[in-house]
Protein backbone atom coordinates (compact mmCIF):
# COMPACT_ATOMS: atom_id res chain seq x y z
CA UNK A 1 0.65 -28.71 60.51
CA UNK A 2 2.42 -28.64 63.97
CA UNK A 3 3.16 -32.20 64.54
CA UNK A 4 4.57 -32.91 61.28
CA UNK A 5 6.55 -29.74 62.45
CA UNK A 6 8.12 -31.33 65.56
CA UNK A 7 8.85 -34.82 63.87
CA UNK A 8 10.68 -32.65 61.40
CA UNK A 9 12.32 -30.36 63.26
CA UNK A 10 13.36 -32.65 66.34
CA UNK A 11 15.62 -35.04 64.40
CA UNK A 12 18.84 -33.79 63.99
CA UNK A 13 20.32 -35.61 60.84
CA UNK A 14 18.16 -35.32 57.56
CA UNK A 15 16.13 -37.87 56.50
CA UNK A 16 16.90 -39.94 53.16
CA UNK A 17 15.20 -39.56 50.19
CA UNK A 18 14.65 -43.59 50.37
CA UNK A 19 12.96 -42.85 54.04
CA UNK A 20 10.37 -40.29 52.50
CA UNK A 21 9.54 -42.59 49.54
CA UNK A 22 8.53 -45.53 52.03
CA UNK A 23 6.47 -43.17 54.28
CA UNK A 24 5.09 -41.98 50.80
CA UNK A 25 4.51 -45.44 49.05
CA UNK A 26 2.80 -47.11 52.52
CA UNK A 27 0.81 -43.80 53.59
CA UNK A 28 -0.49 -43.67 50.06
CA UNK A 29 -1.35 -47.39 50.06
CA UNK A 30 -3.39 -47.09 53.35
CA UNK A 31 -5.43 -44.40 52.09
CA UNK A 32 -6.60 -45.91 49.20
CA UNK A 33 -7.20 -49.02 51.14
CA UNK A 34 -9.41 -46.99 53.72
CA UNK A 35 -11.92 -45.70 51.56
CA UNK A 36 -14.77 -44.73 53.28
CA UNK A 37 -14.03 -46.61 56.47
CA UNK A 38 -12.63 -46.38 59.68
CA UNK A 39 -9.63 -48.45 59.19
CA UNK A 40 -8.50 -50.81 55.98
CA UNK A 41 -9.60 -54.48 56.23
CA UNK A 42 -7.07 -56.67 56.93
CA UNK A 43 -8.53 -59.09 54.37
CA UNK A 44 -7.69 -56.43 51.52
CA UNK A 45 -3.98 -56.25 52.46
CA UNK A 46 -1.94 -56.72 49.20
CA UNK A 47 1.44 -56.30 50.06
CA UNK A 48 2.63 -56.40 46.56
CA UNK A 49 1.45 -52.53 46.30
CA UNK A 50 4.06 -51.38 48.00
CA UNK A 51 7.16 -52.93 45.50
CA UNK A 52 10.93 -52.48 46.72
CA UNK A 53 9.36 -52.60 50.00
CA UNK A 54 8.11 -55.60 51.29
CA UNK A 55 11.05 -56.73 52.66
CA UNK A 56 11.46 -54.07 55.19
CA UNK A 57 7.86 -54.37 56.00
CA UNK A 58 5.87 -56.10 59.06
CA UNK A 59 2.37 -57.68 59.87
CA UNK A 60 1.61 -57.82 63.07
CA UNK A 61 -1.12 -59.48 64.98
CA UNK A 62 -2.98 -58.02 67.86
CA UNK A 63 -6.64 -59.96 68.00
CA UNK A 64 -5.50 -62.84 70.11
CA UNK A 65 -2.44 -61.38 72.66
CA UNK A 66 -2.22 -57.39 72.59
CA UNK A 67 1.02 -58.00 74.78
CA UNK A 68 2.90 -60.26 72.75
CA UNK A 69 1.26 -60.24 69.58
CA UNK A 70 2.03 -62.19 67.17
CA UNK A 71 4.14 -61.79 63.89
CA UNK A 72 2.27 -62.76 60.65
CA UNK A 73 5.06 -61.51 58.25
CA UNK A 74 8.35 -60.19 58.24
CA UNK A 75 10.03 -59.16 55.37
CA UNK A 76 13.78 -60.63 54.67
CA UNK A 77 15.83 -57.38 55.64
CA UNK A 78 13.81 -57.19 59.04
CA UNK A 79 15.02 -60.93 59.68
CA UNK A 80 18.42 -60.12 59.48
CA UNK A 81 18.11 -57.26 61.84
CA UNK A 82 16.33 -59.47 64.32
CA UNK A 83 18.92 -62.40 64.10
CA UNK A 84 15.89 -64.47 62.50
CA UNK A 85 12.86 -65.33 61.50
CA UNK A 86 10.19 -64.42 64.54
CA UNK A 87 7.61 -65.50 61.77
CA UNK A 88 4.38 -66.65 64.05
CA UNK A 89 6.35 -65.82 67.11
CA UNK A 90 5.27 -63.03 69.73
CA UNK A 91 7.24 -59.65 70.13
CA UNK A 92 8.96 -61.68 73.13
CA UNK A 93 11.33 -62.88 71.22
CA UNK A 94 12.75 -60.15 69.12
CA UNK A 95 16.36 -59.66 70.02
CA UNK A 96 15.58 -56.00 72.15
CA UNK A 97 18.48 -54.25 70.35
CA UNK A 98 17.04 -54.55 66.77
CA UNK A 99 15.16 -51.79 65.03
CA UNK A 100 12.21 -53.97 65.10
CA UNK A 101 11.76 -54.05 69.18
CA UNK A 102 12.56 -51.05 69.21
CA UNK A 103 9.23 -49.59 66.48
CA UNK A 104 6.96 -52.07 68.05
CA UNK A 105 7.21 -50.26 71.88
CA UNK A 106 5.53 -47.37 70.00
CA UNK A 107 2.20 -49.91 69.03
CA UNK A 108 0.10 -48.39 71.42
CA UNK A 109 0.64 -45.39 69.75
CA UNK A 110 -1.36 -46.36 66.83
CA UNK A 111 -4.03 -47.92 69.04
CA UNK A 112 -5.13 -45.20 71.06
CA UNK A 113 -4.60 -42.94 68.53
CA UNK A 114 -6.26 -45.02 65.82
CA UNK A 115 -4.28 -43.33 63.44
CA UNK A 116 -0.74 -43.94 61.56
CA UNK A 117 2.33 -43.37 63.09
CA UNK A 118 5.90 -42.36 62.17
CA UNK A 119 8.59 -42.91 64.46
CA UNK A 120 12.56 -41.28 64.31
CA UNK A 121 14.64 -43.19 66.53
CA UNK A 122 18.20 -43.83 67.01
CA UNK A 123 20.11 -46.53 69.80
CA UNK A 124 23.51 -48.05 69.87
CA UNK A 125 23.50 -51.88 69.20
CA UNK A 126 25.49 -54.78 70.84
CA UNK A 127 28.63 -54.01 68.45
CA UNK A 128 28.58 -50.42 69.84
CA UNK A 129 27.82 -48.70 66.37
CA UNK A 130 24.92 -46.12 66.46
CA UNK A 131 21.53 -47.40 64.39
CA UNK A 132 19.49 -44.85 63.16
CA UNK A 133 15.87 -45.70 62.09
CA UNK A 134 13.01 -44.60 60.63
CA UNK A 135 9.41 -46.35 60.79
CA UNK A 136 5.72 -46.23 59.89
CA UNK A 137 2.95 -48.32 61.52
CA UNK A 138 -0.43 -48.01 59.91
CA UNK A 139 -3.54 -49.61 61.44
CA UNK A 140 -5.72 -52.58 60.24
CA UNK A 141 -8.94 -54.34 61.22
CA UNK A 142 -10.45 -57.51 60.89
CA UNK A 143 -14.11 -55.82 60.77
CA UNK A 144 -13.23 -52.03 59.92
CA UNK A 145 -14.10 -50.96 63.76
CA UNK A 146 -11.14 -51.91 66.03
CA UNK A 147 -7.80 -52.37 65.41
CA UNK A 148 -6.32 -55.76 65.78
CA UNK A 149 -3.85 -55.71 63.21
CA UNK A 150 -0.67 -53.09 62.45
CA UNK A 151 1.23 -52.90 59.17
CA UNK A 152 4.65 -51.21 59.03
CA UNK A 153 8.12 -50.57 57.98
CA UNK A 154 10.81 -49.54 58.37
CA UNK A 155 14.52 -48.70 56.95
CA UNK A 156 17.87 -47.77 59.09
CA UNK A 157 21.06 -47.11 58.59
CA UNK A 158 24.71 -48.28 60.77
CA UNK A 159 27.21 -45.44 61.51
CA UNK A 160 30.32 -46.82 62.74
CA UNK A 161 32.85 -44.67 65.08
CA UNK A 162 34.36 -42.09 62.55
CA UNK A 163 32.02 -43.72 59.42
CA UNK A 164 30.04 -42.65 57.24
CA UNK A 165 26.34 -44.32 57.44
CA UNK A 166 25.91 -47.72 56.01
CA UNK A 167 22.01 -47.46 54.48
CA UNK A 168 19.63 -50.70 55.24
CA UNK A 169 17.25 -49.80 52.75
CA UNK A 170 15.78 -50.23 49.06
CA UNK A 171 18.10 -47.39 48.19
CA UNK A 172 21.18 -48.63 49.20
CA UNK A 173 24.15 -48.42 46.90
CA UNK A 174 22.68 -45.61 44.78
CA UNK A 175 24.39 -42.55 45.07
CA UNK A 176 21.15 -39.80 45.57
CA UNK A 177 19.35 -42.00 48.19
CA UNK A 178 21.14 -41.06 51.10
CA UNK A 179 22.37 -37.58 51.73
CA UNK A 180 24.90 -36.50 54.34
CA UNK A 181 24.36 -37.91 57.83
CA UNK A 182 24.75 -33.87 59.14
CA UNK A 183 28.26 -32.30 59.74
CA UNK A 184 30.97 -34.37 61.51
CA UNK A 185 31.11 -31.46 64.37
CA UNK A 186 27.23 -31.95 65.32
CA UNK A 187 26.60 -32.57 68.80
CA UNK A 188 25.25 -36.18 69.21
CA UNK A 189 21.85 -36.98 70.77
CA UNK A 190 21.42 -38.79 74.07
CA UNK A 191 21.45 -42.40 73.35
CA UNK A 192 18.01 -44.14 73.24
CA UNK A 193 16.51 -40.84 73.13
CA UNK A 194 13.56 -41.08 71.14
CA UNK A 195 11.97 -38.16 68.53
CA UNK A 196 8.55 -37.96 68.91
CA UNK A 197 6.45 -40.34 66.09
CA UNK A 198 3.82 -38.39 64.23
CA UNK A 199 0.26 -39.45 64.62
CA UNK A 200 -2.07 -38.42 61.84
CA UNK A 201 -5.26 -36.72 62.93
CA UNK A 202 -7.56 -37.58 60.00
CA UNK A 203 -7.77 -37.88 56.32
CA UNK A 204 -7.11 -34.53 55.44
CA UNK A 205 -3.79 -34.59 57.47
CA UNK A 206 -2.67 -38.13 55.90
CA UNK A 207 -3.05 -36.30 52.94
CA UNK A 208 -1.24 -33.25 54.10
CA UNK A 209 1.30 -35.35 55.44
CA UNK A 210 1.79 -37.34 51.96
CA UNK A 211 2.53 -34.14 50.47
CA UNK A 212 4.94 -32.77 52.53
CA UNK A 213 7.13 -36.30 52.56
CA UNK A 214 6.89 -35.97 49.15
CA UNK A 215 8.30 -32.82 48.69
CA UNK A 216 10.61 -32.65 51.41
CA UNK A 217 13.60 -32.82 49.34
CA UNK A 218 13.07 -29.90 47.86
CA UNK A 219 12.46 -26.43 49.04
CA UNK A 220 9.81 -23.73 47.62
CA UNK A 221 11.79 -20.40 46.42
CA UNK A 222 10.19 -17.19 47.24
CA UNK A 223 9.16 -17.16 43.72
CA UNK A 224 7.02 -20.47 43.76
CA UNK A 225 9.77 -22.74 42.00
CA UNK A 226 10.90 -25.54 43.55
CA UNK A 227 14.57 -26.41 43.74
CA UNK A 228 16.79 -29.52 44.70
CA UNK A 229 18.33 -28.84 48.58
CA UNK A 230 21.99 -28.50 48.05
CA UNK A 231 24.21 -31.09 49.87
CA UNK A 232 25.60 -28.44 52.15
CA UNK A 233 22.60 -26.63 52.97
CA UNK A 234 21.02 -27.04 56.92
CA UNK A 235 18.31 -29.77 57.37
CA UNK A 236 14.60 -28.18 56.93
CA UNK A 237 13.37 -26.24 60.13
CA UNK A 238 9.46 -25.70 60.53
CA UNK A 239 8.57 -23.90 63.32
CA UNK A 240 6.28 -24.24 65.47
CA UNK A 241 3.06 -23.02 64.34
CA UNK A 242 3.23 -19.36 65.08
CA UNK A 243 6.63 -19.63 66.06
CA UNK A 244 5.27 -19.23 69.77
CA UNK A 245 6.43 -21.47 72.56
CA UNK A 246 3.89 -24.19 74.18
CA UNK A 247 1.12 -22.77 75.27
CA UNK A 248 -0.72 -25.28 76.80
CA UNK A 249 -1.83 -25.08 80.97
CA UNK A 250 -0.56 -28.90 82.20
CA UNK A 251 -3.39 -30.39 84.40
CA UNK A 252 -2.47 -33.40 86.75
CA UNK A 253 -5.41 -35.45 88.47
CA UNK A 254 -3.29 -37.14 91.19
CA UNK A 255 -3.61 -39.36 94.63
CA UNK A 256 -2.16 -42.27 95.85
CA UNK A 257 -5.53 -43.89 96.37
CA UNK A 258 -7.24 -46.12 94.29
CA UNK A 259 -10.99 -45.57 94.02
CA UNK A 260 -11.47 -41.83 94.04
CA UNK A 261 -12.34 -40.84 90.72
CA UNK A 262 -9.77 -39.68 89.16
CA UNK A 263 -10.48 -41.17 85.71
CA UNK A 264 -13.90 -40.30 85.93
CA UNK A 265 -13.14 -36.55 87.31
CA UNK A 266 -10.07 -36.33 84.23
CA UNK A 267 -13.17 -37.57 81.99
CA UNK A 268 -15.54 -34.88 82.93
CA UNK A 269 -12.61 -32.00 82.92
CA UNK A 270 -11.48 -32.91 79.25
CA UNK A 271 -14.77 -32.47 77.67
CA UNK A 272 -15.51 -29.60 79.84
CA UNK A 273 -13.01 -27.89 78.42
CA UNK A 274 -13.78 -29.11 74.84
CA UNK A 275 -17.63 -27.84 75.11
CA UNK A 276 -15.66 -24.33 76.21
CA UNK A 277 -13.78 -24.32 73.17
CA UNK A 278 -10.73 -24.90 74.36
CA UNK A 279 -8.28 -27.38 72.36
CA UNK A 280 -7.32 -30.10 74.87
CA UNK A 281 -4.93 -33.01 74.94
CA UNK A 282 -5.03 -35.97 77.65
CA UNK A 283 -2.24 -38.62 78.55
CA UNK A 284 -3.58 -42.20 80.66
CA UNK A 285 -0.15 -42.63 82.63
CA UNK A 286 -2.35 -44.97 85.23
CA UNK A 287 -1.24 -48.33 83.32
CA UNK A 288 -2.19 -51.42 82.80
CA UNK A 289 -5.79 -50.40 83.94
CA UNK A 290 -5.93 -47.26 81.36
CA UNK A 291 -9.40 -46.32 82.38
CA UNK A 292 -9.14 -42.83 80.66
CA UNK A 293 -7.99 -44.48 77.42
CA UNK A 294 -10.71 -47.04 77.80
CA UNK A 295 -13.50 -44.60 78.82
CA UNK A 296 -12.01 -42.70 75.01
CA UNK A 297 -12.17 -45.86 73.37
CA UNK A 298 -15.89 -46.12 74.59
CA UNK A 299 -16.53 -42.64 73.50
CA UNK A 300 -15.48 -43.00 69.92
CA UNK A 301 -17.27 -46.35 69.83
CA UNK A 302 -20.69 -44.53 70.53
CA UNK A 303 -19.64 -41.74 67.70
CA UNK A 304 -19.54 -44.24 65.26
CA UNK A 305 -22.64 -46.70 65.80
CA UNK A 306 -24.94 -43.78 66.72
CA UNK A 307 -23.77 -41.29 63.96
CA UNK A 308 -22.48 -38.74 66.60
CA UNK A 309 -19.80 -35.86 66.75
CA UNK A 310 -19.09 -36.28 70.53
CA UNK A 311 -15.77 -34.02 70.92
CA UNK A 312 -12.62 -35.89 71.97
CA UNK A 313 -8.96 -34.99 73.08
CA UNK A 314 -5.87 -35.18 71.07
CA UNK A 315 -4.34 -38.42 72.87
CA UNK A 316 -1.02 -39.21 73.64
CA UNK A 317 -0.05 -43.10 73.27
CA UNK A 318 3.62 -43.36 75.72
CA UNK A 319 3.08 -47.37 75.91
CA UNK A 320 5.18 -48.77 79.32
CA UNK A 321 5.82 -45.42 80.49
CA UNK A 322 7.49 -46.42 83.86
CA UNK A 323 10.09 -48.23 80.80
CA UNK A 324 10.63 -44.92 78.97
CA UNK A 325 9.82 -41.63 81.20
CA UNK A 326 11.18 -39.70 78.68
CA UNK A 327 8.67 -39.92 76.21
CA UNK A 328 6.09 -38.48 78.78
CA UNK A 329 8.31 -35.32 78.52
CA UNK A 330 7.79 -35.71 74.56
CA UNK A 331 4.60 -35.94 74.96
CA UNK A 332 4.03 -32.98 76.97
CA UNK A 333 6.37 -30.56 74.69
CA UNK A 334 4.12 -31.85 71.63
CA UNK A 335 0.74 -31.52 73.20
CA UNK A 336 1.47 -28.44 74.99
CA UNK A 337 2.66 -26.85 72.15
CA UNK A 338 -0.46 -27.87 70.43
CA UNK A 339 -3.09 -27.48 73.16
CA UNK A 340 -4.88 -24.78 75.26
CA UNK A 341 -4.60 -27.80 78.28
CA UNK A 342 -3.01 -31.04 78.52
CA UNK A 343 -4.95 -33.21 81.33
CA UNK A 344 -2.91 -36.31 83.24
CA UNK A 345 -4.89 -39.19 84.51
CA UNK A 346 -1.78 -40.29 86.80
CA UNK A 347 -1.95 -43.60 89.11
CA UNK A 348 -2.75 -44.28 92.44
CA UNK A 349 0.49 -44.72 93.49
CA UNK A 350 4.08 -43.40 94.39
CA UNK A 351 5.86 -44.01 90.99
CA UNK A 352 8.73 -42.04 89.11
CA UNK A 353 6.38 -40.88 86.31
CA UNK A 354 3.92 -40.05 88.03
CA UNK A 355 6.20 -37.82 90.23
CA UNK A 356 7.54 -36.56 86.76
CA UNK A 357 4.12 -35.66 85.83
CA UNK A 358 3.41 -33.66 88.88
CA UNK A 359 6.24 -31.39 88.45
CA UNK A 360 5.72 -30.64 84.95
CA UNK A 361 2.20 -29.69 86.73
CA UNK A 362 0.15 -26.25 86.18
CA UNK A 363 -2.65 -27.34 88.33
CA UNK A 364 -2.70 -30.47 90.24
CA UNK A 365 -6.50 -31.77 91.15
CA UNK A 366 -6.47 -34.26 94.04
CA UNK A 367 -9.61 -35.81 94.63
CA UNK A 368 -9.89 -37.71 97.60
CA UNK A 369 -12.61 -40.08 99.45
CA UNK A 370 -14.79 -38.54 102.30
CA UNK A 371 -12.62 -41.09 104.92
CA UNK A 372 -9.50 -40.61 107.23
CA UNK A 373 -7.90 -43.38 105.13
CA UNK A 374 -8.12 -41.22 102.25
CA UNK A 375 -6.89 -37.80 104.52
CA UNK A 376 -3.47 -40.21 105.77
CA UNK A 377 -1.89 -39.83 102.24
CA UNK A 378 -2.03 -35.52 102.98
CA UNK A 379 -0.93 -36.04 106.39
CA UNK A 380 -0.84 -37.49 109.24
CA UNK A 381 -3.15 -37.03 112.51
CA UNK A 382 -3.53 -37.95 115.82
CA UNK A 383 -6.24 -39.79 117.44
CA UNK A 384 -9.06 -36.92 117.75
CA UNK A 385 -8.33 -36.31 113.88
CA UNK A 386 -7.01 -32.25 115.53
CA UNK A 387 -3.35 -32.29 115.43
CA UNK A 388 -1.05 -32.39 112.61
CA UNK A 389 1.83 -35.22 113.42
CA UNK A 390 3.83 -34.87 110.17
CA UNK A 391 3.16 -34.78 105.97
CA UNK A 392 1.39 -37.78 104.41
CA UNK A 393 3.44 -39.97 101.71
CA UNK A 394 1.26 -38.07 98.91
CA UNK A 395 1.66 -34.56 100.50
CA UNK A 396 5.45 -35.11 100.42
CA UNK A 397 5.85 -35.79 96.76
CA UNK A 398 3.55 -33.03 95.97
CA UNK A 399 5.82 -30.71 97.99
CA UNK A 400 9.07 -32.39 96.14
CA UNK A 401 7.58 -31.73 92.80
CA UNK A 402 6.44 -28.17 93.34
CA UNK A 403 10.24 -27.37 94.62
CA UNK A 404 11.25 -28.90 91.15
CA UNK A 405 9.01 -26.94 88.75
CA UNK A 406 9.67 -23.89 91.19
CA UNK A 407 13.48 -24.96 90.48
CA UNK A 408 12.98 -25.42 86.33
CA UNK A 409 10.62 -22.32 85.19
CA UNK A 410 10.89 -19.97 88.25
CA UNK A 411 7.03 -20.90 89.37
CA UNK A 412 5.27 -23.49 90.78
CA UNK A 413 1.48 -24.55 90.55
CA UNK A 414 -1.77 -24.50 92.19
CA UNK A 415 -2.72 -27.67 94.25
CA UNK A 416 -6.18 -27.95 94.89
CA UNK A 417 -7.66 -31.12 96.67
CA UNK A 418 -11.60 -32.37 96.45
CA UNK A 419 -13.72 -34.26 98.22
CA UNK A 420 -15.15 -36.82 95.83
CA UNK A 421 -17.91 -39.10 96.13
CA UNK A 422 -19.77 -37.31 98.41
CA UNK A 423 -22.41 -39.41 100.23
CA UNK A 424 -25.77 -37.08 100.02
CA UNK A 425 -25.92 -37.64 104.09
CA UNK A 426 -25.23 -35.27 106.86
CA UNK A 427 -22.94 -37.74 108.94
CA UNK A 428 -20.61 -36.59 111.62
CA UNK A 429 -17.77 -37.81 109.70
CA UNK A 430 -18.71 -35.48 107.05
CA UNK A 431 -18.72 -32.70 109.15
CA UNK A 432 -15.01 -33.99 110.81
CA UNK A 433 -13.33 -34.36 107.43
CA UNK A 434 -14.56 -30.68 106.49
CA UNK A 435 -12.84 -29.15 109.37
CA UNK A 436 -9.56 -31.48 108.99
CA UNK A 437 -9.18 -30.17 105.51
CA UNK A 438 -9.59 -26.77 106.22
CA UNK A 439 -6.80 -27.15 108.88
CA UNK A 440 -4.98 -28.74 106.46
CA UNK A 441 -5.33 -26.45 103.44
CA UNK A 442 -3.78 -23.87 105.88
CA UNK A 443 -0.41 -26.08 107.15
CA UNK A 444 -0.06 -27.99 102.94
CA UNK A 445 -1.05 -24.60 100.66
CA UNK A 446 -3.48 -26.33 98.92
CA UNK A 447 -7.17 -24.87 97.89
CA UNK A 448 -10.17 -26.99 99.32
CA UNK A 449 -12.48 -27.25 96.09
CA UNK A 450 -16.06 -28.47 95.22
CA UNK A 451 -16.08 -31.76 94.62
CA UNK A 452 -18.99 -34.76 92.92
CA UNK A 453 -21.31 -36.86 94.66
CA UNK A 454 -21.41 -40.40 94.30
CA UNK A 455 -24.18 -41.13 91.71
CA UNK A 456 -24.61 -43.88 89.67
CA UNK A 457 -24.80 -42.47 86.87
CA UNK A 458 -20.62 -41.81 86.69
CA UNK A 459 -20.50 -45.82 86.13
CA UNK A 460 -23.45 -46.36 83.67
CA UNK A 461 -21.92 -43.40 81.43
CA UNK A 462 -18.17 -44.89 81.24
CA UNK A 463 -19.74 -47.95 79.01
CA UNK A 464 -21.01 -45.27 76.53
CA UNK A 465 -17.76 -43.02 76.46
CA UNK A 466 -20.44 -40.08 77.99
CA UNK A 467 -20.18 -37.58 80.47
CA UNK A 468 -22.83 -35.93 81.88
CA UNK A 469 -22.19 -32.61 79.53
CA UNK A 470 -23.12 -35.15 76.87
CA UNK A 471 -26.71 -35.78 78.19
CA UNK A 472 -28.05 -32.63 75.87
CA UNK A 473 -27.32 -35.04 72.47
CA UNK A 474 -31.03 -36.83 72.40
CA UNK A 475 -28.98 -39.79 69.83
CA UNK A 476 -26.88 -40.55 73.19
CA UNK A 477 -30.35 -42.70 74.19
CA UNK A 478 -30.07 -41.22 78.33
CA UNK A 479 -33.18 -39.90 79.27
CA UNK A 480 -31.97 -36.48 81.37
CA UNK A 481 -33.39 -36.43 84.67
CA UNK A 482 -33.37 -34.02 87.76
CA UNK A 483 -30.71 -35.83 89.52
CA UNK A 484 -28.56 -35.30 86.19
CA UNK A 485 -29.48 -31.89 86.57
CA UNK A 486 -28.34 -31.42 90.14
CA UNK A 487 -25.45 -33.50 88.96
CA UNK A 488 -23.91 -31.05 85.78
CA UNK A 489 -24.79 -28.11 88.88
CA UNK A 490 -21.91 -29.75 90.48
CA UNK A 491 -19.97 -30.39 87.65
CA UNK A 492 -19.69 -26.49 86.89
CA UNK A 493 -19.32 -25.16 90.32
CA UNK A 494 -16.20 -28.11 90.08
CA UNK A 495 -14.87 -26.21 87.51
CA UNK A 496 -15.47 -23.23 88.28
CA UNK A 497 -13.75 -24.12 91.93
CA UNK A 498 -10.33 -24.93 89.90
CA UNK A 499 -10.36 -21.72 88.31
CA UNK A 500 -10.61 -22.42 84.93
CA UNK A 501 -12.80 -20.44 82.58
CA UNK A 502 -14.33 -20.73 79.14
CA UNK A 503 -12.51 -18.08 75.91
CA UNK A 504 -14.30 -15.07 76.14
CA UNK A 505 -16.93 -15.72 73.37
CA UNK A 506 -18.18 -18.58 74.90
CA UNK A 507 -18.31 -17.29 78.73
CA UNK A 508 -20.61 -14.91 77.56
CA UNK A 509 -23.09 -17.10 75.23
CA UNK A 510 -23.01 -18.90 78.18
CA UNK A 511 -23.96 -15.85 80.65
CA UNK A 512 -26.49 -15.53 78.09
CA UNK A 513 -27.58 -18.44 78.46
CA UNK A 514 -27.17 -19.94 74.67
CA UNK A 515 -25.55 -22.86 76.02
């Protein structure tokens, strides 16, 4: 199970025994609560299942404000750690250096994922002493279809300069809850560097993950017992599955113009590449509008009132990214280490992560408008729309990012720009732009590639979380018609104009014509 791989193997001190038995106790609880639906009703929440525990644990309310939500509980230990009682307060007005503002950042996490969460984290408070915490959010609903409601928890522990670790935690004070912090000599992490939370994929992996936390503690001998972990012994390492390094191709849709598709193109790409058999995992960085997550959301929506199997992305949830660049970079290592490809819906603007996400880049996919407003972010022309003056603001970056991936891994990436939104008629401005990006492909090294036609249909499928690969399921209630056809035509040739094929297998079923 990769991911609980990397949460493992990314923290650097060993976590207590008291930290595994509140992941246990709260991951166990949520199950059971579940059942058979898509997330536990808030109206069955019993917090006295979970003992020692409710006073490290949190309710908090998303159905009114989802950006200062509201707290409906707080246990007594998270009080003191937040200076006091935020009861019926929004997020606002946590005091930002408590392990409490710090978990909740991660909320969005849970929501896109729709899925629990476990978060390592460690910061340095306002007395300068290093606070190491551990967390779990779980998600709730009011109806058992959307989440407006997270439960969590969470314990932590003070190390003071040239201290041992003070726990904060049920197990505090007994003398097998909290094992060495790691040896004195260990190189310390970057402060406010966070480990990458764990987000549970479905039930099987809860109950995967239940196992492992409860077990831990103790290693498996080549002979099938199981034995305690001696106090000297080096923090469990699981590798990466198949000990290989990330494999996954890093696709960035990217332009500094609003209104060309990009969501929609990122959309069709993703499930393109799903259909092919290839795993793929998607991060929205194009905040607060989030139209990828939203057309996702949308998409599971229709699997669930129309009985469907649609195939979706693994998602990444980096809440305020502009706040906290680094956890795109966590969520690239995880996903690409995951995933076949990772696609980035970026936004339509100059901003430092979306700069980050371009040089991190295999293949950046510009689509761009059929207007010279759209051409002035690649450069800059004169009057007659012939002569190159300079780079546009876009074509800079782009140039800037390449030199930094050329810089980091010893190669760069392919650029390839489209014109999207193609009106169906032969205007001379048509026939202008054509030549000016051919000119331009030349002077920028970047591939001219086939692009979509405006059709209606992009903005009638976004309410139903469909893309026109979709169209084949009769349940999805669209009717196909020609223009669909003529539509999916253009959707391959896109793909096939990026360069990116289907596994073997499935290229030649295809060929075959079996799908």
């Amino acid at each position: 199970m990769p991911k609980l791989a990397t949460w493992l193997k990314s923290d650097s001190k060993p976590a207590s025994h008291s930290d595994k038995r509140l992941a246990n106790r709260f991951l166990r609880y949520w199950e059971s609560v579940r059942g058979d639906k898509d997330f536990p009703l808030i109206s069955e929440l019993n917090l006295d299942a979970v003992g020692e525990f409710v006073p490290y644990t949190f309710n908090l309310d998303l159905s009114a404000d989802r950006d200062n939500p509201k707290f409906r509980f707080i246990g007594r230990q998270l009080i003191r750690d937040c200076g006091g009682d935020v009861t019926n307060q929004g997020t606002n007005a946590l005091l930002p250096q408590s392990c409490l503002a710090r978990a909740i950042e991660r909320r969005g996490e849970v929501v896109s994922e729709g899925k629990p969460c476990m978060i390592s984290d460690e910061f340095v408070n306002a007395e300068g002493n290093k606070v190491l915490y551990r967390a779990v959010m779980l998600p709730f609903s009011s109806t058992g279809e959307t989440i407006d409601f997270i439960i969590g928890a969470i314990n932590s522990k003070t190390v003071e300069l040239g201290k041992a670790a003070h726990p904060k935690g049920p197990a505090a004070g007994r003398a097998e809850a909290a094992p060495d912090a790691g040896p004195a000599d260990a190189p310390a992490r970057p402060q406010g560097r966070a480990d990458r939370g764990v987000a549970l994929r479905n039930r099987k992996e809860v109950s995967d993950l239940i196992a492992k936390v409860s077990a831990v503690m103790c290693d498996e001998a080549p002979d099938g017992a199981r034995r305690r972990r001696g106090e000297g012994e080096a923090p469990l390492a699981v590798p990466r599955e198949g000990g290989h390094a990330p494999r996954g191709r890093v696709i960035v849709v990217g332009s500094e113009k609003g209104g060309t598709g990009k969501s929609t193109l990122a959309m069709h790409l993703i499930v393109s590449l799903l259909y092919d058999g290839h795993k793929v995992g998607c991060i929205d960085l194009d905040s607060p509008q989030s139209s990828l997550n939203r057309y996702l959301e949308n998409r599971r929506a229709m699997n669930r009132q129309h009985a469907l199997n649609l195939p979706l992305p693994a998602q990444a949830g980096s809440s305020d990214p502009d706040k906290r660049p680094g956890l795109l970079e966590e969520d690239l290592i995880r996903l690409a280490g995951d995933c076949d490809f990772v696609v980035i819906d970026t936004p339509g603007s100059d901003s430092a992560i979306s700069r980050l996400a371009h040089s991190w880049a295999n293949i950046v996919v510009t689509p761009i408008n059929d207007s010279f407003f759209d051409l002035d972010t690649l450069a800059v022309l004169d009057a007659e729309g012939k002569q190159i003056l300079r780079r546009g603001h876009y074509a800079e970056m782009v140039a800037q990012a390449h030199k930094q991936k050329t810089a980091r891994t010893g190669e760069g990436f392919d650029w390839i720009v489209l014109r999207n939104r193609l009106s169906n008629l032969d205007a001379h401005n048509k026939n202008r732009m054509a030549d000016a990006l051919q000119t331009l492909a030349e002077y920028l090294n970047f591939r001219n590639g086939a692009g979509l036609s405006e059709r209606v249909i992009y903005r009638e499928l976004f309410l139903k979380g469909l893309t026109l690969l979709d169209l084949r399921e009769q349940r999805a209630g669209v009717a196909l018609s020609m223009s669909h056809v003529a539509a999916r035509q253009e959707l391959r040739a896109l793909v096939k104009s990026i360069g990116i094929s289907a596994p073997a297998g499935k290229a030649e079923a295809r060929a075959a014509g079996v799908t």
